[in-house]
N, C-alpha and C. Protein backbone atom coordinates (compact mmCIF):
# COMPACT_ATOMS: atom_id res chain seq x y z
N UNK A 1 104.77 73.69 92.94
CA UNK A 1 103.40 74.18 93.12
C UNK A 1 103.44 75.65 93.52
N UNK A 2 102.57 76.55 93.39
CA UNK A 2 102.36 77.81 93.77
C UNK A 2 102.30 78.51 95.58
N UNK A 3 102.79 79.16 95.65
CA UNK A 3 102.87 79.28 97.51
C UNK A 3 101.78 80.20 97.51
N UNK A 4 101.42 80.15 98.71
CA UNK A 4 101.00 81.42 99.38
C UNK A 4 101.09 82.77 99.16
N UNK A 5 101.75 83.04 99.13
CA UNK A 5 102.88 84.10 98.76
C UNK A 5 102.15 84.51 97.59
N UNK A 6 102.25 83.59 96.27
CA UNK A 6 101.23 84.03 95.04
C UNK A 6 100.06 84.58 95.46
N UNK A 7 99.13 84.02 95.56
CA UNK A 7 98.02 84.26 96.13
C UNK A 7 97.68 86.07 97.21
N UNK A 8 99.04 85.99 98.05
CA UNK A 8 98.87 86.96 98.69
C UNK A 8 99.15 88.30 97.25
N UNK A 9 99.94 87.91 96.68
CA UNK A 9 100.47 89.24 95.26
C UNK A 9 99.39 89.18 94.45
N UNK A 10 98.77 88.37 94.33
CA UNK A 10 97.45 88.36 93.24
C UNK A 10 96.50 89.92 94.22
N UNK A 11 96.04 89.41 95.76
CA UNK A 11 95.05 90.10 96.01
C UNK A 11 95.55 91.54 96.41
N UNK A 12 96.80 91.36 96.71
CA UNK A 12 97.81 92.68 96.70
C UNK A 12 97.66 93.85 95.80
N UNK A 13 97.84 92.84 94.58
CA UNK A 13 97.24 93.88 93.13
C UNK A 13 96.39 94.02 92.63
N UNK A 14 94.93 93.37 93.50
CA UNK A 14 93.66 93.89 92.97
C UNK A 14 93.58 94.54 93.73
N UNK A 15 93.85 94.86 95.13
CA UNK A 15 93.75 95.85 95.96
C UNK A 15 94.13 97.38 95.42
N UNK A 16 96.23 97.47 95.36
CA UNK A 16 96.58 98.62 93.94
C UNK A 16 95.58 98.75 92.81
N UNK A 17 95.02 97.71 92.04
CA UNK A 17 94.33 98.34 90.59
C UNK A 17 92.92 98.87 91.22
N UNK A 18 92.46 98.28 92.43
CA UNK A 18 91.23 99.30 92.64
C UNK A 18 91.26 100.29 92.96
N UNK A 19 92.20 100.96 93.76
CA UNK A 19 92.68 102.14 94.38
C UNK A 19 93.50 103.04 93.38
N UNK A 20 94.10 102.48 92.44
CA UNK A 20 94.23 103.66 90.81
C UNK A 20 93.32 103.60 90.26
N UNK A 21 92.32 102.67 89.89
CA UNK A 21 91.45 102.59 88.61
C UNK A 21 89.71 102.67 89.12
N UNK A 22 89.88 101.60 89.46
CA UNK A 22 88.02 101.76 90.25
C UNK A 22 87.71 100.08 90.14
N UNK A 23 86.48 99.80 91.06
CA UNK A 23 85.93 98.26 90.53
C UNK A 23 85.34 97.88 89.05
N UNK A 24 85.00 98.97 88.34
CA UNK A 24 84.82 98.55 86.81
C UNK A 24 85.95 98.16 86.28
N UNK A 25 87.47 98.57 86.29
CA UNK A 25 88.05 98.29 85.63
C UNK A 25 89.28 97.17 85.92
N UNK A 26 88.61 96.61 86.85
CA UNK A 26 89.48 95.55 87.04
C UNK A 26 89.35 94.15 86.11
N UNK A 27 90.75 93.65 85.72
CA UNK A 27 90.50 92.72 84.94
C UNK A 27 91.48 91.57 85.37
N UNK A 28 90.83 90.30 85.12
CA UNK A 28 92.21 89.00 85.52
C UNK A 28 93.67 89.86 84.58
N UNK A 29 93.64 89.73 83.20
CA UNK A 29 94.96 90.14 82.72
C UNK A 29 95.67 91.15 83.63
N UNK A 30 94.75 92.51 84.15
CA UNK A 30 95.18 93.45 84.44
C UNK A 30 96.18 93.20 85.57
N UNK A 31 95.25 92.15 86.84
CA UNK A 31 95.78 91.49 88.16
C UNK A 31 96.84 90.62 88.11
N UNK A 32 97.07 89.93 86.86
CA UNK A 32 98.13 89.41 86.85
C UNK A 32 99.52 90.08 86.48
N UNK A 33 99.04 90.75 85.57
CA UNK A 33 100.16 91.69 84.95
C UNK A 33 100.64 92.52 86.59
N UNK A 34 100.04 92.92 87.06
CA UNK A 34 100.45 93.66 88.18
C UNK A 34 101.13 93.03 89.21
N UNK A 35 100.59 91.65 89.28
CA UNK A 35 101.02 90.85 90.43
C UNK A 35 102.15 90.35 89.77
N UNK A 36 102.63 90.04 88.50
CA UNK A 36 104.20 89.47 88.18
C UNK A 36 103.75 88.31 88.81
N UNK A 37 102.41 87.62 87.77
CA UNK A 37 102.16 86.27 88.09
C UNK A 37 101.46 85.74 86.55
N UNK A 38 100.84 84.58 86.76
CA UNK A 38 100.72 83.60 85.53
C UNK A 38 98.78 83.56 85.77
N UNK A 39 98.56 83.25 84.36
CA UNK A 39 97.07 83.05 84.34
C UNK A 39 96.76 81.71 84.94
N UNK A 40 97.78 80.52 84.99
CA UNK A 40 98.12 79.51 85.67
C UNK A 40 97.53 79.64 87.40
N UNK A 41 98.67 80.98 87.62
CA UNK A 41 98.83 80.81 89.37
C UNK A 41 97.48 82.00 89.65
N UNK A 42 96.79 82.33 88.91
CA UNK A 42 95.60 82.69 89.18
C UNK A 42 94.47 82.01 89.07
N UNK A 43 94.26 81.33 88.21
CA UNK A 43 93.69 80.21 88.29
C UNK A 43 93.34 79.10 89.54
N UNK A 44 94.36 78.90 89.82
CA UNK A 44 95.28 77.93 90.78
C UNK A 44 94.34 78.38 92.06
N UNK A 45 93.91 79.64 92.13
CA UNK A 45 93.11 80.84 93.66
C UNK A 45 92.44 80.57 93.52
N UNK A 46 92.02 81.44 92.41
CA UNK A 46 90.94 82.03 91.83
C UNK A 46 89.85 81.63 90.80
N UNK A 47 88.51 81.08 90.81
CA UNK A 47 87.73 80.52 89.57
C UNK A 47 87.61 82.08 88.52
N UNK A 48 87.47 83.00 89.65
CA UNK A 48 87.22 83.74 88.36
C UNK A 48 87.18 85.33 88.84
N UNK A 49 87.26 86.14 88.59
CA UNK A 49 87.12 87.73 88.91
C UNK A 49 86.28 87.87 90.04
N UNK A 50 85.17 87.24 90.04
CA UNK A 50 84.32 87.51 91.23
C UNK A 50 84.63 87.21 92.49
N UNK A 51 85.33 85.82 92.34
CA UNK A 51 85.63 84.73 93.19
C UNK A 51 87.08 85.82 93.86
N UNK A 52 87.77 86.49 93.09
CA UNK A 52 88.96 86.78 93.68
C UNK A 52 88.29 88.23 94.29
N UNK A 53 87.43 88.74 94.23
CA UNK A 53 86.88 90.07 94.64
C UNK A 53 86.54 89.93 96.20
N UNK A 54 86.37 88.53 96.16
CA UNK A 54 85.70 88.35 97.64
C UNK A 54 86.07 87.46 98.19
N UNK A 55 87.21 87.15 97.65
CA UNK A 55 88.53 86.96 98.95
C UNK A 55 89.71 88.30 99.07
N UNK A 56 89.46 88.88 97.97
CA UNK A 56 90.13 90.56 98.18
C UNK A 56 89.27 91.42 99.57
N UNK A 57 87.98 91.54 99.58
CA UNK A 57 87.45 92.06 100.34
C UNK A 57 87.25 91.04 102.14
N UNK A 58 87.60 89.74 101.70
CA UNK A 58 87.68 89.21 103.40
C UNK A 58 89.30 89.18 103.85
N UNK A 59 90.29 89.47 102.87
CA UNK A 59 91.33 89.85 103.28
C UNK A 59 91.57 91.13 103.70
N UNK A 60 90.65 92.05 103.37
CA UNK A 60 90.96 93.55 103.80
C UNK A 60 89.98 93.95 105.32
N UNK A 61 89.12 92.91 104.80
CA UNK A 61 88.56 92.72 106.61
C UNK A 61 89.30 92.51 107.52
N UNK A 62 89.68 91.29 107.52
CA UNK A 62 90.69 90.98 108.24
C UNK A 62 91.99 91.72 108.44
N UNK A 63 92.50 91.99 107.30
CA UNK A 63 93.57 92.48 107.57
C UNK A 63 93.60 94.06 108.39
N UNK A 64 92.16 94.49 108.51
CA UNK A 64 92.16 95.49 109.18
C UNK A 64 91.77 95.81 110.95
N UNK A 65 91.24 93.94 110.79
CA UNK A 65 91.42 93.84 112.25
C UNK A 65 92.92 93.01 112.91
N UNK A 66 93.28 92.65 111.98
CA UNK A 66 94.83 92.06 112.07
C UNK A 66 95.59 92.15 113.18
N UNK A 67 95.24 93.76 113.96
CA UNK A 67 96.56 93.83 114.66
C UNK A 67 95.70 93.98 116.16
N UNK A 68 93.99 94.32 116.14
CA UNK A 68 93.79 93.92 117.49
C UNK A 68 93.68 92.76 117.91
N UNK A 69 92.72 92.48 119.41
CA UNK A 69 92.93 91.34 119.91
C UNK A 69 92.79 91.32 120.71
N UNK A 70 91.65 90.59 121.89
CA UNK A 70 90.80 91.03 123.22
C UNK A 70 91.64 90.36 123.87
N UNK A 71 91.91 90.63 124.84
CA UNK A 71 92.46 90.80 126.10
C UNK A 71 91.28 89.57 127.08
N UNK A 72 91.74 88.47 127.53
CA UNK A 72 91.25 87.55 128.52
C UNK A 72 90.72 88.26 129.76
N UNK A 73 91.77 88.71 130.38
CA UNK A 73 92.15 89.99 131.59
C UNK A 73 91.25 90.64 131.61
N UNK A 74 90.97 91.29 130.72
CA UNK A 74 90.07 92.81 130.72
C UNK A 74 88.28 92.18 130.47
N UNK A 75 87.75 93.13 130.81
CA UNK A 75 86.18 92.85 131.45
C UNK A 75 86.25 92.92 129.43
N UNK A 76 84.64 92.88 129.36
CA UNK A 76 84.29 92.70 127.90
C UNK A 76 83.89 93.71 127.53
N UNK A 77 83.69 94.73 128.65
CA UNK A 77 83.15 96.24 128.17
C UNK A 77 84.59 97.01 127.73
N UNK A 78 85.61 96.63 128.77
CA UNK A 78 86.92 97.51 128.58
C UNK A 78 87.43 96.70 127.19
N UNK A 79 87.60 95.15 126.86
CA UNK A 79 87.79 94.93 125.51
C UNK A 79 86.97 96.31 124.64
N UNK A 80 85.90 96.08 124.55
CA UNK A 80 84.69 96.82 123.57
C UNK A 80 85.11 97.83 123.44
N UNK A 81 85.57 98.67 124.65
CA UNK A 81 86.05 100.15 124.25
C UNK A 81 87.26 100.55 123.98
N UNK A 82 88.23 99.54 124.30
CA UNK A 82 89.33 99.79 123.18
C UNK A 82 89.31 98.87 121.63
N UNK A 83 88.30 98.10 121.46
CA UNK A 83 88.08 97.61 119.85
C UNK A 83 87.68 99.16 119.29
N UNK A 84 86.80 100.10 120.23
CA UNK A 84 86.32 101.35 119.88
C UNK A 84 87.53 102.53 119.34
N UNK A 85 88.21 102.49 120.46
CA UNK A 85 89.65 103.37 120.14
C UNK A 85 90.39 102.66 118.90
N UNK A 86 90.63 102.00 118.50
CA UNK A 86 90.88 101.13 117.84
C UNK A 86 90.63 101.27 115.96
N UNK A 87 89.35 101.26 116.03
CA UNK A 87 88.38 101.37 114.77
C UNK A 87 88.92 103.35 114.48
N UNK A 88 88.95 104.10 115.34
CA UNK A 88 89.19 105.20 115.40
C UNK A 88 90.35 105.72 114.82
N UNK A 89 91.66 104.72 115.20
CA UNK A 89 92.63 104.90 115.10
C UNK A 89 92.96 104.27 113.43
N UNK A 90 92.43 103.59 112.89
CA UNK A 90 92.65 102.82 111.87
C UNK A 90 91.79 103.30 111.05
N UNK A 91 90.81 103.79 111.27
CA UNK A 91 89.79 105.02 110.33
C UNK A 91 90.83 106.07 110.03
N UNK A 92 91.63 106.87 110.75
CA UNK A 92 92.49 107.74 110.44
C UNK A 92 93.78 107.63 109.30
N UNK A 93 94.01 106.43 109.55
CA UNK A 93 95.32 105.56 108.70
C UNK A 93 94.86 105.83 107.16
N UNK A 94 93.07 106.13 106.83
CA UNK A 94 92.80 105.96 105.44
C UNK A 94 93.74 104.75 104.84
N UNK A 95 93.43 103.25 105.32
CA UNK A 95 94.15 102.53 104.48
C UNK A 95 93.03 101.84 103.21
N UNK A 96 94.20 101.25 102.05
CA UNK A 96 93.20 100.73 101.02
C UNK A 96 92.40 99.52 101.54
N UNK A 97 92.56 99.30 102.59
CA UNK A 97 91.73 97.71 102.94
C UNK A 97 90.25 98.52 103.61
N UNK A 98 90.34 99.53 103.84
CA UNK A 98 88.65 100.57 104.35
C UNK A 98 88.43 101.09 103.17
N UNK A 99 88.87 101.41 102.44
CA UNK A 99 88.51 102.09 100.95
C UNK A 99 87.91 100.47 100.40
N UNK A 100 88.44 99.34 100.29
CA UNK A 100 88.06 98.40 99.61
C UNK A 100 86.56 97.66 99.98
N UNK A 101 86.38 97.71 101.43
CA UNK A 101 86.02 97.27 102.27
C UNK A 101 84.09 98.54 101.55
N UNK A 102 84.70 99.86 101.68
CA UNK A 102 83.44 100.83 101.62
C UNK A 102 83.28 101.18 100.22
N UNK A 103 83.77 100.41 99.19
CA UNK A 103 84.08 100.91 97.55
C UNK A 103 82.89 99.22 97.82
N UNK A 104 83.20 98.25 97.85
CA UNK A 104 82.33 97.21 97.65
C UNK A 104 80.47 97.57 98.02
N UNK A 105 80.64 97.65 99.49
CA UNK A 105 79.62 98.18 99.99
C UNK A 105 78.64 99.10 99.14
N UNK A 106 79.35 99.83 98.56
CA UNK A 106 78.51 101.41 97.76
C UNK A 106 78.70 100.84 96.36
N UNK A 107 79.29 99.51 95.84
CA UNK A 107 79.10 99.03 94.46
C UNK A 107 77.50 98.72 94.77
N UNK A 108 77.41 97.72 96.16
CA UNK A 108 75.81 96.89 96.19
C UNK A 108 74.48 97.91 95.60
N UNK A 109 74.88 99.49 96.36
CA UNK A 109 73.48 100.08 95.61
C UNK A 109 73.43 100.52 94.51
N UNK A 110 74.22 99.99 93.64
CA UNK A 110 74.77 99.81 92.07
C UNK A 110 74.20 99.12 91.02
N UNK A 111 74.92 98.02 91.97
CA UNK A 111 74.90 96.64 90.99
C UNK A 111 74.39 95.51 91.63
N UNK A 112 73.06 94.82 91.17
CA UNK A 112 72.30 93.51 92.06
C UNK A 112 73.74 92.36 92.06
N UNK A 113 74.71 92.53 90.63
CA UNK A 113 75.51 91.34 90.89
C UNK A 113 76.13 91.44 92.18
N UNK A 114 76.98 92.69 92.70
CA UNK A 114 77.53 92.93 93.88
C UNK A 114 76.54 93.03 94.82
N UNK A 115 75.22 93.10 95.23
CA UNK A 115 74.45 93.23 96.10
C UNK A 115 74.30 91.54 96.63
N UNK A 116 73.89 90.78 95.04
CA UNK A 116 74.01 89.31 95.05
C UNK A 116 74.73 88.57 96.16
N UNK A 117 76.47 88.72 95.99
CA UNK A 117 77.21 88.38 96.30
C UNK A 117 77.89 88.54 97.80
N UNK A 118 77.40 90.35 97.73
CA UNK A 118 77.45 90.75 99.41
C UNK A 118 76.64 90.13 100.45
N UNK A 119 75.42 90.20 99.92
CA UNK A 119 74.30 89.02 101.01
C UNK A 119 75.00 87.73 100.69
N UNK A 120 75.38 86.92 99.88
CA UNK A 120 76.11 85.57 99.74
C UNK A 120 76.89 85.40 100.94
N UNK A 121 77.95 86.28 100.99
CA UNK A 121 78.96 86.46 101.69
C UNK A 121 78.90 87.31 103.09
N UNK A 122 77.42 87.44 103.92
CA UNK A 122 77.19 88.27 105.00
C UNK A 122 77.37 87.23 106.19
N UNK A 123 76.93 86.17 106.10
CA UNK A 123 77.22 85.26 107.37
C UNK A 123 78.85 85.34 107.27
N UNK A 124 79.31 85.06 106.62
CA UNK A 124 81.05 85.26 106.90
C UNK A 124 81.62 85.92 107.08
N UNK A 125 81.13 87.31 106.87
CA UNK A 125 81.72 88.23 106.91
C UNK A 125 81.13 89.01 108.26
N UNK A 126 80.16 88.75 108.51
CA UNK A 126 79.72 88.66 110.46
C UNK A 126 80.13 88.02 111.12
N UNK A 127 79.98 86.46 110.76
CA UNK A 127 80.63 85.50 112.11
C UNK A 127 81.86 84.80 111.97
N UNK A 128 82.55 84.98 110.77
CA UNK A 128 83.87 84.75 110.67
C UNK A 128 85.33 85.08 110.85
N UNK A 129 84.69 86.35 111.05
CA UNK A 129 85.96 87.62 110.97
C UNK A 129 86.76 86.95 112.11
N UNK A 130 87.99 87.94 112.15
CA UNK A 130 89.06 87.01 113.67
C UNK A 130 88.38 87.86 115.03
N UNK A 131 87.63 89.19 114.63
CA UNK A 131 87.00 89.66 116.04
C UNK A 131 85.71 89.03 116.30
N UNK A 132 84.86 88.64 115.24
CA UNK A 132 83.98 88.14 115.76
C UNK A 132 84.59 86.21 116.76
N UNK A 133 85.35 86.15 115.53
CA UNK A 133 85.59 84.89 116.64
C UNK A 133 86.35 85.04 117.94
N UNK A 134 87.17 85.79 118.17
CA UNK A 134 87.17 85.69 119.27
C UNK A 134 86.49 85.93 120.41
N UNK A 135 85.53 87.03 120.17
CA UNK A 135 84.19 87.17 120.78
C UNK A 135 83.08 86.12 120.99
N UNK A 136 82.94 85.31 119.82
CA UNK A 136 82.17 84.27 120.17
C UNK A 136 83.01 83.49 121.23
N UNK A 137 84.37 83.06 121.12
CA UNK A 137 85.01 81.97 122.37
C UNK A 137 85.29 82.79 123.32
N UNK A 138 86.18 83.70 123.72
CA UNK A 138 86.35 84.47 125.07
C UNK A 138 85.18 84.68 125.80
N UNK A 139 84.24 85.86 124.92
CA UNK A 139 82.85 86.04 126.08
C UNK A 139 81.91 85.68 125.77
N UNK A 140 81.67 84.48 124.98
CA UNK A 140 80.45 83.80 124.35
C UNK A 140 79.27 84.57 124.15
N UNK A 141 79.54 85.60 123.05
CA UNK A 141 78.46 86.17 122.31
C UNK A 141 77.70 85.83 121.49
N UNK A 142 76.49 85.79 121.54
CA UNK A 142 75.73 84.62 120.43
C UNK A 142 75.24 85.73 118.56
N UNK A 143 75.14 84.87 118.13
CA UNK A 143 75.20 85.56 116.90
C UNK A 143 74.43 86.67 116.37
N UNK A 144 72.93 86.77 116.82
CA UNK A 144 72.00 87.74 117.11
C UNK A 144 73.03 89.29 117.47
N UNK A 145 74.00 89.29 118.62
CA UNK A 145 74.64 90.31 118.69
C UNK A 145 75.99 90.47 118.09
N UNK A 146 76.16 89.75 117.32
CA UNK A 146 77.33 89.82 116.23
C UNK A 146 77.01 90.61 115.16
N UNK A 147 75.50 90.32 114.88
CA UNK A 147 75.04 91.03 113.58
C UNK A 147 74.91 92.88 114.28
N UNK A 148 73.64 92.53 115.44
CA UNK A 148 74.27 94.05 115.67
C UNK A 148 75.46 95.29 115.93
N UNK A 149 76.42 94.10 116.24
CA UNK A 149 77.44 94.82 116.54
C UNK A 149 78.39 95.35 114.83
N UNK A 150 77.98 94.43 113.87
CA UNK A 150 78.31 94.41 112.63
C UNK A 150 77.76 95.72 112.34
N UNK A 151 76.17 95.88 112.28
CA UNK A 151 75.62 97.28 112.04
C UNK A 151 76.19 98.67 112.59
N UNK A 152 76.76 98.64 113.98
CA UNK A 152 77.34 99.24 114.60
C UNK A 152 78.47 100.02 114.61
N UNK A 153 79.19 98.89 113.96
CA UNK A 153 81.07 99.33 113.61
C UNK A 153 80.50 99.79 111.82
N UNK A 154 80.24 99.54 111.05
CA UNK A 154 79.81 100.50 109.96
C UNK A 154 79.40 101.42 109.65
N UNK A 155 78.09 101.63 110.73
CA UNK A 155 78.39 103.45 111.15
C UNK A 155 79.09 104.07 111.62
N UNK A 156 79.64 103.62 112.60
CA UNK A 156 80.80 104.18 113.44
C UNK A 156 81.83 104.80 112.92
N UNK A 157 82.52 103.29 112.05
CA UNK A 157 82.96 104.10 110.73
C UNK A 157 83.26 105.36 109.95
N UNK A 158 81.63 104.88 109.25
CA UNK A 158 82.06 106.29 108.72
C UNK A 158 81.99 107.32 109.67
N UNK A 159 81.48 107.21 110.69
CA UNK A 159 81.65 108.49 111.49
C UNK A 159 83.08 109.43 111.99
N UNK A 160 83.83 107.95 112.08
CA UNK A 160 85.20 108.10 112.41
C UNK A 160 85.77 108.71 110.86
N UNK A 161 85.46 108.07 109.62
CA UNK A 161 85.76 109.22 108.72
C UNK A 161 85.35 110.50 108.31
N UNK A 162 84.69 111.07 108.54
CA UNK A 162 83.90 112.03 108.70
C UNK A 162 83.91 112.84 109.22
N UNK A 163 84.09 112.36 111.11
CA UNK A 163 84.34 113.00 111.87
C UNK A 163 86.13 113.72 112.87
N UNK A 164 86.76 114.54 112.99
CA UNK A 164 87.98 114.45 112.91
C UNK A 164 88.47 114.89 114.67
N UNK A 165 87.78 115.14 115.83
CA UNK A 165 87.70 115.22 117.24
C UNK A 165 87.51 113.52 117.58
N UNK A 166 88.60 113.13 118.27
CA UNK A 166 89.08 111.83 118.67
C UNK A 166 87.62 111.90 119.83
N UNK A 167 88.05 113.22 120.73
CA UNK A 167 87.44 112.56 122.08
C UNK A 167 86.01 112.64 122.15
N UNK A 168 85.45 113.23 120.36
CA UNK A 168 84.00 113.13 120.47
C UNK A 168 83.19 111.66 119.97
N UNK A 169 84.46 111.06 119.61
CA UNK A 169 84.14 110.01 118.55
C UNK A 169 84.31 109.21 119.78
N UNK A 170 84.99 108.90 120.77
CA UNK A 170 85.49 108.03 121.82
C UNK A 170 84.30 108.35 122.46
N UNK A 171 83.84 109.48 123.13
CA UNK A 171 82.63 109.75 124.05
C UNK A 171 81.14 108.85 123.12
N UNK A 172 81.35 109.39 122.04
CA UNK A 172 79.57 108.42 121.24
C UNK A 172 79.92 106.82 121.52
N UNK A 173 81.40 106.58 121.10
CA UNK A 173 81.45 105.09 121.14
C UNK A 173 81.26 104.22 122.88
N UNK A 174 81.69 105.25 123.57
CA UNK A 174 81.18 104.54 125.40
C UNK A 174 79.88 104.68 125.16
N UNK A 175 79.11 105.45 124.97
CA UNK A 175 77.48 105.82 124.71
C UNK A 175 77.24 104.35 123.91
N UNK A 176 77.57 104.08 122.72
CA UNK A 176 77.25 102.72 122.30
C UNK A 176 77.79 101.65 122.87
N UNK A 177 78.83 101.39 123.76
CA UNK A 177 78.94 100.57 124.31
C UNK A 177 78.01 100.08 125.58
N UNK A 178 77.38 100.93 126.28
CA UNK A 178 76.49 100.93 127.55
C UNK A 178 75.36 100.54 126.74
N UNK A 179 74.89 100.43 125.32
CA UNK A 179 73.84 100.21 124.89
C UNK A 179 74.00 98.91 124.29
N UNK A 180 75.18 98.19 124.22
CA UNK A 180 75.72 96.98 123.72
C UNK A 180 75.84 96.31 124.67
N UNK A 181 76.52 96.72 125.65
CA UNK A 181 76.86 96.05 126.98
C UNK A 181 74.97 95.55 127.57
N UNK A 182 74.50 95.67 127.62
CA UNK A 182 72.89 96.18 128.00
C UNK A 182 72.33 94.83 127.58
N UNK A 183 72.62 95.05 125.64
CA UNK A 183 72.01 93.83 125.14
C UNK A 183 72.36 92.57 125.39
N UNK A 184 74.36 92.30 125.06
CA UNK A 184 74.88 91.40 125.06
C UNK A 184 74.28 89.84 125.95
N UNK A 185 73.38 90.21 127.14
CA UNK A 185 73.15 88.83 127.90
C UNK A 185 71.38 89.11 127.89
């Protein structure tokens, strides 16, 4: 049977063909050919191009919160403001999982199919992520401020790309945290 492993090289190389080519030109042949896999073991994932687009894009979510991880110990404001340093630091990295992540996003005012699919996929991609869940169990945040906090880290974002002074980007993000912290209860 097919491992994991497949699956991970399939979204591996739609990740590479979007970042040489663009989201128009991605194709199953293309993803397989790249991944040094079978129309079989794509199949096997994937129903179909769309279907693999948006597990490409909740893997690059994730994988870009991958390496933080709140702290029990620490109050929920000091979590918050190093998730802040954090987003800052990984905005800088320019990796393809924020390019993938903001190439989808800016397809939606494009294309209703990708607009379609992005609202399809917004409850999961708010309350599923590994930060939102741990936020919901550690400091029991209810979902109302998941979504805002969702709105939040997307501007921030781009601000952090955009903007290239660490300690001005760190100073706005305590400023939004005292305004988060505020709401949260």
């Amino acid at each position: 049977m097919y491992s994991n492993q497949t699956k991970l090289k399939l979204i591996q190389a739609t990740i590479d063909l979007i970042m040489e080519h663009g989201l128009e030109k991605l194709t199953i042949n293309k993803v397989i050919e790249k991944a040094e896999s079978s129309k079989g073991s794509f199949y096997y994932y994937f129903s179909n191009i769309d279907n693999l687009m948006k597990e490409t894009f909740f893997y690059s979510l994730n994988h870009n919160l991958f390496e933080f991880s709140y702290c029990k110990e620490r109050s929920f404001k000091e979590n918050i403001n190093l998730f802040g340093r954090y987003l800052i630091k990984t905005s800088k990295k320019k990796s393809p999982e924020h390019a993938i992540m903001f190439l989808w996003i800016s397809k939606c005012f494009q294309d209703e199919n990708y607009k379609k699919q992005f609202q399809e996929m917004r409850k999961q991609i708010i309350e599923e992520n590994t930060i939102s869940r741990d936020l919901k169990e550690i400091f029991q945040v209810d979902i109302e401020w998941l979504y805002m906090f969702d709105i939040i880290i997307i501007g921030f974002l781009v601000h952090c790309i955009l903007h290239e002074d660490e300690d001005v980007l760190l100073s706005i993000w305590e400023q939004i945290v005292n305004v988060m912290i505020s709401n949260k209860i």
